[in-house]
C-alpha atoms as a PDB file:
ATOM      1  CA  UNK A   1      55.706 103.589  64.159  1.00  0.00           C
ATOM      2  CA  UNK A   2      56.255 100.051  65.036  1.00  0.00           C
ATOM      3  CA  UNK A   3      57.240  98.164  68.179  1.00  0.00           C
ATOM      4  CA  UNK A   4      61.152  98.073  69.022  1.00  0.00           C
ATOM      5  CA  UNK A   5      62.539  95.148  70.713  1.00  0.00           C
ATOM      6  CA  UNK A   6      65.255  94.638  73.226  1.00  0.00           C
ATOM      7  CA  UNK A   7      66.467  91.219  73.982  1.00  0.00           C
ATOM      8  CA  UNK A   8      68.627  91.099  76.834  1.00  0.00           C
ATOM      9  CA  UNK A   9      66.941  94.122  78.435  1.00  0.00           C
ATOM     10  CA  UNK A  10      67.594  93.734  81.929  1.00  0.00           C
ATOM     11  CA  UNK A  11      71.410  93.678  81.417  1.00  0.00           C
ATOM     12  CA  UNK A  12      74.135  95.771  81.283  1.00  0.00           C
ATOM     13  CA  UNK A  13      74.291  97.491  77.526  1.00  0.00           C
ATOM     14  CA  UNK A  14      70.758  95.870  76.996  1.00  0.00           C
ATOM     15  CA  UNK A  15      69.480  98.097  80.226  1.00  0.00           C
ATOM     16  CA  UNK A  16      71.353 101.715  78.574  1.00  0.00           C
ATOM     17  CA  UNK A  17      70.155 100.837  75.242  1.00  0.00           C
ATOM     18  CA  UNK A  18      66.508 100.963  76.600  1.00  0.00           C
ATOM     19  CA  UNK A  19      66.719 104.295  78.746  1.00  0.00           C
ATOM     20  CA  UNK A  20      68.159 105.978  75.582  1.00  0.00           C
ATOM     21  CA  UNK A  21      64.965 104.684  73.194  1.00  0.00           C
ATOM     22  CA  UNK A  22      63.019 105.812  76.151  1.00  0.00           C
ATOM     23  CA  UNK A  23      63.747 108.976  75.492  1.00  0.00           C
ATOM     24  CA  UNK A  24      62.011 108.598  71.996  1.00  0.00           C
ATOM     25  CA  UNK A  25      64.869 110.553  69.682  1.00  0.00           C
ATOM     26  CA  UNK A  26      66.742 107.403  68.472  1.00  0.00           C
ATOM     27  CA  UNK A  27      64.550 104.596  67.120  1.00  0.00           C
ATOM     28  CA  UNK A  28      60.576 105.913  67.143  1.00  0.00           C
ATOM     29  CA  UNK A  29      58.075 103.320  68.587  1.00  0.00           C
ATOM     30  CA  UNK A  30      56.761 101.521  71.276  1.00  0.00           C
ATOM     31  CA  UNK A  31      58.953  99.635  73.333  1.00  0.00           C
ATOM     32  CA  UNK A  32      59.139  96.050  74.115  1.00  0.00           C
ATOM     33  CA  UNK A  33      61.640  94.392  76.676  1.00  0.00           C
ATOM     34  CA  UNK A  34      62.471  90.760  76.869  1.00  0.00           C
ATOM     35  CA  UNK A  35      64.831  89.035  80.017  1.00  0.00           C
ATOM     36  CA  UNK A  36      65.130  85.980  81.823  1.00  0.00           C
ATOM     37  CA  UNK A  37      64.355  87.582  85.226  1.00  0.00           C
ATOM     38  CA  UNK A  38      62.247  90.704  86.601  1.00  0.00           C
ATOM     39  CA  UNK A  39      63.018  93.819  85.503  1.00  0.00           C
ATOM     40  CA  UNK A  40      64.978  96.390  87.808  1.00  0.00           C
ATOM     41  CA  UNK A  41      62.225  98.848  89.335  1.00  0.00           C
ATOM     42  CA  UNK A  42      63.604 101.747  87.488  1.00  0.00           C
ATOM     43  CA  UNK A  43      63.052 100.165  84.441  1.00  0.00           C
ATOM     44  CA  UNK A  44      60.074  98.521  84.839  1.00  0.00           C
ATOM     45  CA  UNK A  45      57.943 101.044  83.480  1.00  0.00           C
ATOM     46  CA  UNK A  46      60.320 102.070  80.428  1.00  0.00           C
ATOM     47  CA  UNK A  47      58.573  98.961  77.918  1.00  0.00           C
ATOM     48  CA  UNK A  48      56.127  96.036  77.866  1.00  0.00           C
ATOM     49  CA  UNK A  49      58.216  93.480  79.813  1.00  0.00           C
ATOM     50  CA  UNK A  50      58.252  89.617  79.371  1.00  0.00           C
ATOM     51  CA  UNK A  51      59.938  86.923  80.400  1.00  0.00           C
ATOM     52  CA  UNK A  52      61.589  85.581  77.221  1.00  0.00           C
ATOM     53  CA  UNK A  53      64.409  82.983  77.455  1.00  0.00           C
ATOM     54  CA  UNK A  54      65.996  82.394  74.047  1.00  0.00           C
ATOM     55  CA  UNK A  55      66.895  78.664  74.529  1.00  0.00           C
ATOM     56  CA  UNK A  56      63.048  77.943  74.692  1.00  0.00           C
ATOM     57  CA  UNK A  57      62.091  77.835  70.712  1.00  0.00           C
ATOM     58  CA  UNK A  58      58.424  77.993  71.416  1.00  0.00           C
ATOM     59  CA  UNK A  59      58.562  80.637  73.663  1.00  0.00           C
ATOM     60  CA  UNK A  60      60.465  82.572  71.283  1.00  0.00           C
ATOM     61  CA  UNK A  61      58.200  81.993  68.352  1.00  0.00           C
ATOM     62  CA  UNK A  62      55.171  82.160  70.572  1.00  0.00           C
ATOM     63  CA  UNK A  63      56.863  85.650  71.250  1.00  0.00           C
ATOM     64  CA  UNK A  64      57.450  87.272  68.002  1.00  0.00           C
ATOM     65  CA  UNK A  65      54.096  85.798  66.591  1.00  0.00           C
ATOM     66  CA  UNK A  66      52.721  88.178  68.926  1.00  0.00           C
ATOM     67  CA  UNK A  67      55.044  91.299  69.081  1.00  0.00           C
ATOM     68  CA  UNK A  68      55.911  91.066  65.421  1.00  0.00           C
ATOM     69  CA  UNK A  69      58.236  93.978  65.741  1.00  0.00           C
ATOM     70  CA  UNK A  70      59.711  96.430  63.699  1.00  0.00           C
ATOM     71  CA  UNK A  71      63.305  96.924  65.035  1.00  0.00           C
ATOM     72  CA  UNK A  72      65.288  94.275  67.282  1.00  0.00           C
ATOM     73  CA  UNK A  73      68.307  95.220  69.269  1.00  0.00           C
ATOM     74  CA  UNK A  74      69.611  91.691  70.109  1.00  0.00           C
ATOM     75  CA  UNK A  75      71.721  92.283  73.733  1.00  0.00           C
ATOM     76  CA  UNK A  76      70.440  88.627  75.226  1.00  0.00           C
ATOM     77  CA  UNK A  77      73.647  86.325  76.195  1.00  0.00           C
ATOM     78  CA  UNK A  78      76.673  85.100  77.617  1.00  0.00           C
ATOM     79  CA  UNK A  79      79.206  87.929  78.384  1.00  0.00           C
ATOM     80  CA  UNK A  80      81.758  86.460  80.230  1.00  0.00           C
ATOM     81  CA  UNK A  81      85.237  86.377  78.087  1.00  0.00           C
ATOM     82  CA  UNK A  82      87.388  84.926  81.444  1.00  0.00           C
ATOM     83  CA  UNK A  83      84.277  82.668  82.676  1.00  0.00           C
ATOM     84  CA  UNK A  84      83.851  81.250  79.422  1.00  0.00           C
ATOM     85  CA  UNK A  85      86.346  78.691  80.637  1.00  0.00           C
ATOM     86  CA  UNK A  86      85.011  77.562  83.498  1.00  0.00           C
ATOM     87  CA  UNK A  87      82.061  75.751  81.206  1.00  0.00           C
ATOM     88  CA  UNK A  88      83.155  76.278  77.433  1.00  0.00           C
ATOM     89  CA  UNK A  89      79.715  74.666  76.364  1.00  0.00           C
ATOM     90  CA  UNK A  90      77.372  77.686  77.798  1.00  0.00           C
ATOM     91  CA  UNK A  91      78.153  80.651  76.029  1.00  0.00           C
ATOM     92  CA  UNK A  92      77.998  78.560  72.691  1.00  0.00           C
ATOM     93  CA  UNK A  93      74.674  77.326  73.989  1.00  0.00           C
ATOM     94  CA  UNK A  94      73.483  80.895  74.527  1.00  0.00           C
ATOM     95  CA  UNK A  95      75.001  83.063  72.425  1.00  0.00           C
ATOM     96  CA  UNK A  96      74.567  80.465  69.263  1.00  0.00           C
ATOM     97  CA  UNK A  97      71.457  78.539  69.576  1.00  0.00           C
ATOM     98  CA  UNK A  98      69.467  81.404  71.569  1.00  0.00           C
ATOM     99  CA  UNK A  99      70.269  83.788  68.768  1.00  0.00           C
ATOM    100  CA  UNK A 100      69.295  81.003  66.236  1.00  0.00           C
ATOM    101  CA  UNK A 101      65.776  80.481  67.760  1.00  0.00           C
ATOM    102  CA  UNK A 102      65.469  84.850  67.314  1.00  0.00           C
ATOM    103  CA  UNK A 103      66.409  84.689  63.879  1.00  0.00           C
ATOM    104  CA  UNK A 104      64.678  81.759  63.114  1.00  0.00           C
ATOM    105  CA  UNK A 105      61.287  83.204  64.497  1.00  0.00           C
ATOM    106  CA  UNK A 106      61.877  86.426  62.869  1.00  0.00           C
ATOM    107  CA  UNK A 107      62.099  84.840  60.023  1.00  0.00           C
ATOM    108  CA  UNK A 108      58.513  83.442  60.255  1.00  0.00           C
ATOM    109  CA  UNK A 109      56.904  86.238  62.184  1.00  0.00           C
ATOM    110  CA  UNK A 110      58.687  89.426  61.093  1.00  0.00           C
ATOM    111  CA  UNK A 111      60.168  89.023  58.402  1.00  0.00           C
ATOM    112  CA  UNK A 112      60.724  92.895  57.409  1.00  0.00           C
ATOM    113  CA  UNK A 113      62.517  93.577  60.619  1.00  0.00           C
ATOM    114  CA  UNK A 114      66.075  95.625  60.888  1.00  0.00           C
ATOM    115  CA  UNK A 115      68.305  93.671  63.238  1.00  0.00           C
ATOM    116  CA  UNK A 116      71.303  95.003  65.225  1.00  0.00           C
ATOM    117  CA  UNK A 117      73.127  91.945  66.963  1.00  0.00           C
ATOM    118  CA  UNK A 118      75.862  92.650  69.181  1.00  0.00           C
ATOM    119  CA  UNK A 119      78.901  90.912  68.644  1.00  0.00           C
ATOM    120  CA  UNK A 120      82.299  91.502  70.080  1.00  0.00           C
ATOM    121  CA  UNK A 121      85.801  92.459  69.299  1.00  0.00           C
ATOM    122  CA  UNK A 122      87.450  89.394  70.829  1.00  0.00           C
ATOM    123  CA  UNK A 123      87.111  87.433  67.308  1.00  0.00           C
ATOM    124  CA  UNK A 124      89.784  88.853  65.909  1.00  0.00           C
ATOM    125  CA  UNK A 125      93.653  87.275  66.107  1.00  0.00           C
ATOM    126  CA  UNK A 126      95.878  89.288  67.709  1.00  0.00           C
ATOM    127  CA  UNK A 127      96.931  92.924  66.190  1.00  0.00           C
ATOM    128  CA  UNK A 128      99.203  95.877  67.495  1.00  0.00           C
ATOM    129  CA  UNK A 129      97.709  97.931  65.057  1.00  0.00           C
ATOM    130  CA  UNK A 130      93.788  99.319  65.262  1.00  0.00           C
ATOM    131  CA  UNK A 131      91.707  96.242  63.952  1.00  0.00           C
ATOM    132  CA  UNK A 132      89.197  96.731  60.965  1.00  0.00           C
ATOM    133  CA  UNK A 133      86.158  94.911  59.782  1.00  0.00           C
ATOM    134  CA  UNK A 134      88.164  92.951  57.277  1.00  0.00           C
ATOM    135  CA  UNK A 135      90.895  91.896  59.483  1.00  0.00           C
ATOM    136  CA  UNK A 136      91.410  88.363  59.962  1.00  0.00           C
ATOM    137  CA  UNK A 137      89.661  86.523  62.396  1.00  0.00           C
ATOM    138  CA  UNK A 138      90.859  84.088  65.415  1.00  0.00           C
ATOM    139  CA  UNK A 139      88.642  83.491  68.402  1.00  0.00           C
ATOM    140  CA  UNK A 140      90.825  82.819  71.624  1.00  0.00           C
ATOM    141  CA  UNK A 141      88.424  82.273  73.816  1.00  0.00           C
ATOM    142  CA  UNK A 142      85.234  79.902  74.284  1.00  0.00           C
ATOM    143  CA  UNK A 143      83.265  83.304  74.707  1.00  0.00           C
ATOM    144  CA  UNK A 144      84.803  84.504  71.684  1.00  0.00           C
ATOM    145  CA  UNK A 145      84.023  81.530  69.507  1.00  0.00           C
ATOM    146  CA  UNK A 146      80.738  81.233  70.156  1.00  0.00           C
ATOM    147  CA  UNK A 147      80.683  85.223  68.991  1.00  0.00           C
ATOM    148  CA  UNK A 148      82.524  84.514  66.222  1.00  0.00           C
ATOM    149  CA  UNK A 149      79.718  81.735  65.319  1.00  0.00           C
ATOM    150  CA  UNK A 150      76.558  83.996  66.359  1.00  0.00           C
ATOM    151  CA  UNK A 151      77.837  86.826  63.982  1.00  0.00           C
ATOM    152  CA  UNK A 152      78.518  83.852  60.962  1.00  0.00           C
ATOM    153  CA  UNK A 153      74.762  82.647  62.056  1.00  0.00           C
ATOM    154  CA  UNK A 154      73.703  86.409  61.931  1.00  0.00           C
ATOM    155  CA  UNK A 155      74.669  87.086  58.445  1.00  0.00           C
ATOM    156  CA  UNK A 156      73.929  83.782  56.962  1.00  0.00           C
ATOM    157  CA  UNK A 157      69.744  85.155  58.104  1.00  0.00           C
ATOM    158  CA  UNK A 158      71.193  87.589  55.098  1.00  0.00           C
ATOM    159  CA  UNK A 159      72.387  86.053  52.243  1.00  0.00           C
ATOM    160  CA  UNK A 160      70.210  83.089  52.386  1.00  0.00           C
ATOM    161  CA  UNK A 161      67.025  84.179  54.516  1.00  0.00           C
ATOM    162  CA  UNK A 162      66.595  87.838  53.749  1.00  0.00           C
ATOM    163  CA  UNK A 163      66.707  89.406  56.729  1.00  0.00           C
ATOM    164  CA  UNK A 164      67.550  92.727  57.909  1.00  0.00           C
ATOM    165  CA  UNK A 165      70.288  92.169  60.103  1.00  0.00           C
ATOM    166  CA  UNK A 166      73.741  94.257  61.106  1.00  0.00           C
ATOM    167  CA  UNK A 167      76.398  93.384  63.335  1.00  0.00           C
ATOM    168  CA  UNK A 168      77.675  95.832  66.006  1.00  0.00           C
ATOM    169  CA  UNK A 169      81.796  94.096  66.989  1.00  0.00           C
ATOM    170  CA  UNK A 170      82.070  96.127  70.223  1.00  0.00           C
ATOM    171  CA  UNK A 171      85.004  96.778  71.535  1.00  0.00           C
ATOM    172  CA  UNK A 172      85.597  96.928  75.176  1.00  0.00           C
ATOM    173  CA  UNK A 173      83.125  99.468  77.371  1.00  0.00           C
ATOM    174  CA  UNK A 174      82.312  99.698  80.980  1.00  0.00           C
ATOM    175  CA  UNK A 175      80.085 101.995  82.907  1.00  0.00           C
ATOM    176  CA  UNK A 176      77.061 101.668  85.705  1.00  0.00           C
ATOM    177  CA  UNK A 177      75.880  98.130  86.228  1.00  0.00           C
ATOM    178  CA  UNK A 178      78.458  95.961  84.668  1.00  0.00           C
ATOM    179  CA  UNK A 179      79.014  92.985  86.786  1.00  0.00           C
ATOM    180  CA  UNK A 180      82.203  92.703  88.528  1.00  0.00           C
ATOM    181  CA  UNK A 181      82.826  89.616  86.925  1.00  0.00           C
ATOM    182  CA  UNK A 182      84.946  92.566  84.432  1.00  0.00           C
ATOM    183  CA  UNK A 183      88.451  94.129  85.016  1.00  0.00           C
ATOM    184  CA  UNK A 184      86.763  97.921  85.655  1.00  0.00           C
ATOM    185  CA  UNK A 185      83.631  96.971  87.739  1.00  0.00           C
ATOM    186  CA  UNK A 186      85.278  94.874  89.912  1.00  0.00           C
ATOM    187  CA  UNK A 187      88.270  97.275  90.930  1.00  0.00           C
ATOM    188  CA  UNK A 188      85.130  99.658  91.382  1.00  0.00           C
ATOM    189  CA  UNK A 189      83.728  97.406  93.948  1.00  0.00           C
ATOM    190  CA  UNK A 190      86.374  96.517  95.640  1.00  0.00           C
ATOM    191  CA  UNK A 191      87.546  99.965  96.580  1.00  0.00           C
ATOM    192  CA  UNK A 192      83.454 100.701  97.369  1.00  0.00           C
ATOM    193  CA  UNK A 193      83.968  97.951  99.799  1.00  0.00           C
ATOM    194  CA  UNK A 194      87.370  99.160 101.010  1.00  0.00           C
ATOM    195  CA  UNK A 195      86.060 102.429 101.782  1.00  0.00           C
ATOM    196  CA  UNK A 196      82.998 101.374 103.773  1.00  0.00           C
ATOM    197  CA  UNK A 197      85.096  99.153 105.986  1.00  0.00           C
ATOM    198  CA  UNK A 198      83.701  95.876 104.962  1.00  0.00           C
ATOM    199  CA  UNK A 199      87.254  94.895 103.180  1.00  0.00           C
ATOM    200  CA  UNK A 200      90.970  95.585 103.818  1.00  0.00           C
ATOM    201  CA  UNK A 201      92.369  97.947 102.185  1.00  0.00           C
ATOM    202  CA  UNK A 202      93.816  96.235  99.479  1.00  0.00           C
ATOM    203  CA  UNK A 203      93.171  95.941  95.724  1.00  0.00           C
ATOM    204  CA  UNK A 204      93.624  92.622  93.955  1.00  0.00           C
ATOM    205  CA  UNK A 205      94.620  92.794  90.438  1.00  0.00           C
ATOM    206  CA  UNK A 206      94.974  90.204  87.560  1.00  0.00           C
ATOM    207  CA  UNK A 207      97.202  90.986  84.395  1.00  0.00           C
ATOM    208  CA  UNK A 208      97.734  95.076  84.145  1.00  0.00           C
ATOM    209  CA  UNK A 209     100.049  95.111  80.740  1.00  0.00           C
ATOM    210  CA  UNK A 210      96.770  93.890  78.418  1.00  0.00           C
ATOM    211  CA  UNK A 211      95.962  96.917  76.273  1.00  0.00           C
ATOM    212  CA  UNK A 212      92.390  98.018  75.873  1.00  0.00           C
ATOM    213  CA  UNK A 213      90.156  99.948  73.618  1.00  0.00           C
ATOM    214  CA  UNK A 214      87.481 100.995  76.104  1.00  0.00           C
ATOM    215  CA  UNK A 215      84.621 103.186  75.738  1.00  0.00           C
ATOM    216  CA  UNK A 216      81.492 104.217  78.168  1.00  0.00           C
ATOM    217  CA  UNK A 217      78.387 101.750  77.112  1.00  0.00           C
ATOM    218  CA  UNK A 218      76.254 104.802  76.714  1.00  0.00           C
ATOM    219  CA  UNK A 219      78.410 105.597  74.033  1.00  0.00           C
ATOM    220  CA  UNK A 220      78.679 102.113  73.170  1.00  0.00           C
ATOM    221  CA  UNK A 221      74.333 101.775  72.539  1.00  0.00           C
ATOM    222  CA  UNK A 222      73.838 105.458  70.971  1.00  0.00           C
ATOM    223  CA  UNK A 223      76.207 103.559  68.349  1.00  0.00           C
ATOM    224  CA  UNK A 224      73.508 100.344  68.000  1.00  0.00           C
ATOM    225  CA  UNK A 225      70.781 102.807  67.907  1.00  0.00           C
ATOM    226  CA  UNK A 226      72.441 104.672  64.877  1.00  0.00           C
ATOM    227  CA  UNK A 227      73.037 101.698  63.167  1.00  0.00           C
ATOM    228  CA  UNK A 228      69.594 100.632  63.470  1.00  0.00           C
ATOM    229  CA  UNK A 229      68.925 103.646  61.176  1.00  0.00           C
ATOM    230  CA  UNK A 230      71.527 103.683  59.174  1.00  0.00           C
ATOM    231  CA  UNK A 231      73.649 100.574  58.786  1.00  0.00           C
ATOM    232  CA  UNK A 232      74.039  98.405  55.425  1.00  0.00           C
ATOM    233  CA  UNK A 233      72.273  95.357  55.921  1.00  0.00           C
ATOM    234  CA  UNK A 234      75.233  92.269  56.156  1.00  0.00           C
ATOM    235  CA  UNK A 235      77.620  94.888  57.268  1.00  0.00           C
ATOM    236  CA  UNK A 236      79.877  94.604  60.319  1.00  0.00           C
ATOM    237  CA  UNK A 237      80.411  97.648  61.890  1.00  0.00           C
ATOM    238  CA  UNK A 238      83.135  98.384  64.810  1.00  0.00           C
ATOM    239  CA  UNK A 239      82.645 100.363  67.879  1.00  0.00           C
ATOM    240  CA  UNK A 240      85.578 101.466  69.184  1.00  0.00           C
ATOM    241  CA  UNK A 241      87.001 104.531  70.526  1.00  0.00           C
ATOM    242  CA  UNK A 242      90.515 103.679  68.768  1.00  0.00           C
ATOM    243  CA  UNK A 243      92.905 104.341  71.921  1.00  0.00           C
ATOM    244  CA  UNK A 244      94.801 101.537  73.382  1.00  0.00           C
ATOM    245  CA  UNK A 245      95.279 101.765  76.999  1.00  0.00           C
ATOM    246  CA  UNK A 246      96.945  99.320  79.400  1.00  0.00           C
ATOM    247  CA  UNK A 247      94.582  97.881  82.155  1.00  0.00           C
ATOM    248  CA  UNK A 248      97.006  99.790  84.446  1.00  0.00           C
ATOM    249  CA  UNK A 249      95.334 102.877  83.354  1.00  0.00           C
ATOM    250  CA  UNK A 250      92.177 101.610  84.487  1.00  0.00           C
ATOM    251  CA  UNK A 251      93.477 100.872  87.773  1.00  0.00           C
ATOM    252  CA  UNK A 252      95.253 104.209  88.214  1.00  0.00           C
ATOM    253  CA  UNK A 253      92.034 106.207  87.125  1.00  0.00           C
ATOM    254  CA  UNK A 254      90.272 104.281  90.184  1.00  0.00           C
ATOM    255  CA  UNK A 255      92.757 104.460  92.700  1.00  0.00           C
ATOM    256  CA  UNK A 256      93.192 107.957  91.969  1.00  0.00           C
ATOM    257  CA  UNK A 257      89.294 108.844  92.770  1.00  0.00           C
ATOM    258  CA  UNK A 258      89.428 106.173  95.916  1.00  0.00           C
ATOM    259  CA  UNK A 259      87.970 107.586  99.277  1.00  0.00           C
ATOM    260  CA  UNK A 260      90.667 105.966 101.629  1.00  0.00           C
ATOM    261  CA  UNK A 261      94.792 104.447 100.581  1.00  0.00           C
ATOM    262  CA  UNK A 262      94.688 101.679  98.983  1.00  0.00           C
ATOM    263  CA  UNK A 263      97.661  99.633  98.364  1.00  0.00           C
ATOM    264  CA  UNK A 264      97.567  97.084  94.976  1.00  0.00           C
ATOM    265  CA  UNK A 265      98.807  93.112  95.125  1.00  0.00           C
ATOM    266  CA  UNK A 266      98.604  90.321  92.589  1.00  0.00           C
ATOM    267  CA  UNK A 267      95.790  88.282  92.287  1.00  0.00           C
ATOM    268  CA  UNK A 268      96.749  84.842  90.360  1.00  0.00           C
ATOM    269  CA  UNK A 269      92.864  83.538  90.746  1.00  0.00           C
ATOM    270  CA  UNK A 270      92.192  86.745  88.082  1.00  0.00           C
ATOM    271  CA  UNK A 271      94.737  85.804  85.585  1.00  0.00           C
ATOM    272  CA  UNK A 272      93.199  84.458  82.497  1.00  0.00           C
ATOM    273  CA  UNK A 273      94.167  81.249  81.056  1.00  0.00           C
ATOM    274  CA  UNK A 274      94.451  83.280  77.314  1.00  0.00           C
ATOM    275  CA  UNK A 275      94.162  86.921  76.677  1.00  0.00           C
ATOM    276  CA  UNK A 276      95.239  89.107  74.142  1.00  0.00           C
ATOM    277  CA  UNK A 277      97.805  91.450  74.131  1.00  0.00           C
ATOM    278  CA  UNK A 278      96.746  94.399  72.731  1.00  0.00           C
ATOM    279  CA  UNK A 279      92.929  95.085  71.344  1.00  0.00           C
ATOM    280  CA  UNK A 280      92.182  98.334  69.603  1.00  0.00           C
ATOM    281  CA  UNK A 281      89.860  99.223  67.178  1.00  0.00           C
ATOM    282  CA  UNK A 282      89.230 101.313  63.887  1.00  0.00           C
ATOM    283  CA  UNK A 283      85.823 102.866  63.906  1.00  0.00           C
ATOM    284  CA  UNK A 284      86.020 104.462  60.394  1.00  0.00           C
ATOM    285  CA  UNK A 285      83.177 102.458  58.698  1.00  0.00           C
ATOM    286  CA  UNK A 286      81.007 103.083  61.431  1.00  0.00           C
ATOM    287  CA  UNK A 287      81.587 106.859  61.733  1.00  0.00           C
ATOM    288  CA  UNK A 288      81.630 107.372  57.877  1.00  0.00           C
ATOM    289  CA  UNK A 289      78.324 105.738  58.158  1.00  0.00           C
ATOM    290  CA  UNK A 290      76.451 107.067  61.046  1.00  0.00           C
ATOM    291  CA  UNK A 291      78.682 110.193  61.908  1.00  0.00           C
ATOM    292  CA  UNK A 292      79.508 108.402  65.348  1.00  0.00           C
ATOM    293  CA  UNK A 293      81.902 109.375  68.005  1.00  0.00           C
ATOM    294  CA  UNK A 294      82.525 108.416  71.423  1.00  0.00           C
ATOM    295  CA  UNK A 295      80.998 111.428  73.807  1.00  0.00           C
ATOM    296  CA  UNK A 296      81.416 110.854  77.104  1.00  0.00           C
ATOM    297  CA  UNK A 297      84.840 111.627  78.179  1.00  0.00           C
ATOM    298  CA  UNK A 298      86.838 108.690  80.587  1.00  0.00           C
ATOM    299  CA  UNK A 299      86.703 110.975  83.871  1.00  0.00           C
ATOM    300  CA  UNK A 300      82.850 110.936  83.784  1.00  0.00           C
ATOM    301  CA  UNK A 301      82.647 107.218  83.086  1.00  0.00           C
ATOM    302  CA  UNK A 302      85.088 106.494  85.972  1.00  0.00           C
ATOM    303  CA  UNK A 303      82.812 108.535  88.309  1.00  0.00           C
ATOM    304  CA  UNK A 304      80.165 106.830  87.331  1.00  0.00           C
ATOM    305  CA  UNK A 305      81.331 103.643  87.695  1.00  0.00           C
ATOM    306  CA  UNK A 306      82.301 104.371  90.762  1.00  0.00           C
ATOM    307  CA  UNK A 307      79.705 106.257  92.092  1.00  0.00           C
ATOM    308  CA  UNK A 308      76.824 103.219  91.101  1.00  0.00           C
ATOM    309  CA  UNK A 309      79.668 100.724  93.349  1.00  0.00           C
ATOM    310  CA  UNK A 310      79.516 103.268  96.134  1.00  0.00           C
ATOM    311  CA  UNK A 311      75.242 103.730  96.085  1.00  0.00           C
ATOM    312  CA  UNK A 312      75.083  99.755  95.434  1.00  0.00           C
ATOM    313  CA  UNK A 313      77.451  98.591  98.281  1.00  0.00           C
ATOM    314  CA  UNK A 314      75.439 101.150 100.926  1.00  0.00           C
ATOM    315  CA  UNK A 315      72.272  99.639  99.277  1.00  0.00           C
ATOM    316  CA  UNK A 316      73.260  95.881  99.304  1.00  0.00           C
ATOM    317  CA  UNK A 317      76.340  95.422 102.116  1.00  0.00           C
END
């Protein structure tokens, strides 16, 4: 059956994308798990771990020689859109030359391998409409450069190297574990806090008119795990759930579901120095290819966003 790898494996999509191979009816084989740090507990004993960090070329190669796997899910890298700013240099240093040494190692040691890389919907220039594949590209961020350049790197390995490889442009998705350094997660934790006592009870907010295609990330990895199977090699594929909703939304969902009152200020410290209006996608290609729909309905991934905020802050005050 062959040995699937997941770069990236202790993070947030990277961490859902390995439960759901763990339950062995997505992508058949053993599983293999690659992060920087030590795996959460509960995961632990889900793959072969090992500490893997993509900047370190010989490690990497050292790596694949090894594994030689059949299937890579490539999750490893910077994620931050708004904290992309604060250092423009790191997410091009991780998201471009980490994914380089992968592909480059691949390459030598696995030649044969199908590739899903994860980009992200923040290349594209600014749209009212739902985006598509073919729509014109226009990174606004440092984040979304270096995207823009990992998925050019990506399927360059294709034309001119012969690999396997498909790109995944997610769109926006939340759900358990996402660091609060994002719009959802961190109005989660803050009302968590709130309602255990350990803030006032007040929500700070950046920007709430941005408009946002957002989907659960278990959604969000059942979609890299069908393209894995079924996606056209040098094909870009969106995942989106096609809805446009304003980041108020968001914050009235939470509120809503909120323990205690709450009342809601400005924050200018969460105000982003560029964001786009509106991002929606169109998920045609991908569903016409892979039958693929968003499943988990927004009330359930609200709970349980909320609900891993609430067990976390008890956990960790």
């Amino acid at each position: 059956m062959g040995t699937v790898l997941v770069t990236g494996a202790a993070g947030f999509a990277g961490s859902h994308l390995l439960e759901l191979l763990a339950r062995g009816d997505a992508v058949p084989g053993s599983l293999a798990a690659w992060a920087r740090t030590e795996p959460p507990p509960a995961l632990a004993p889900l793959a072969r771990w090992a500490a893997v960090d993509l900047l370190d070329r010989a490690r990497v190669d050292d790596a694949l020689a090894a594994l030689r796997p059949t299937t890579v899910f490539h999750c490893a890298g910077s994620p931050h859109v708004a904290g992309s700013w604060d250092d423009r240099a790191v997410p091009l240093e991780i998201n471009l030359r980490g994914t380089g040494h992968l592909l480059a190692a691949l390459g030598r040691h696995a030649p044969g391998a199908r590739v899903v890389v994860t980009g992200s919907a923040h290349v594209y220039a600014p749209s009212g409409a739902p985006l598509r594949e073919e729509d014109r590209v226009a990174p606004a961020s440092p984040y979304a450069l270096s995207k823009l350049a990992q998925e050019m790197l990506a399927l360059r390995a294709v034309t001119e190297d012969g690999l396997d490889v498909v790109v995944a442009r997610a769109f926006n998705h939340t759900g358990p574990r996402q660091g609060d350094g994002f719009v959802a997660p961190a109005l989660a934790r803050q009302i968590a806090r709130i309602e255990r006592g350990a803030l006032d009870p007040v929500l700070r907010v950046g920007s709430l008119d941005a408009r946002r295609d957002l989907t659960d990330v278990r959604d969000v990895v059942r979609a890299y795990a069908l393209l894995a199977a079924q996606g056209v090699p040098g094909m870009v594929y969106n995942v989106a759930s096609g809805v446009a909703r304003p980041v108020r939304w968001i914050l009235d969902e939470l509120v809503a579901r909120a323990r205690v009152p709450v009342r809601v200020e400005p924050d200018p410290a969460r105000m982003r120095p560029a964001d786009l209006p509106v991002l929606v996608g169109d998920a045609s290609r991908l569903r016409e290819a892979t039958g693929w729909q968003p499943e988990i309905a927004p009330a359930r991934m609200f709970d349980d966003l909320l609900a891993y905020w609430r067990e976390r802050e008890t956990r960790y005050p």
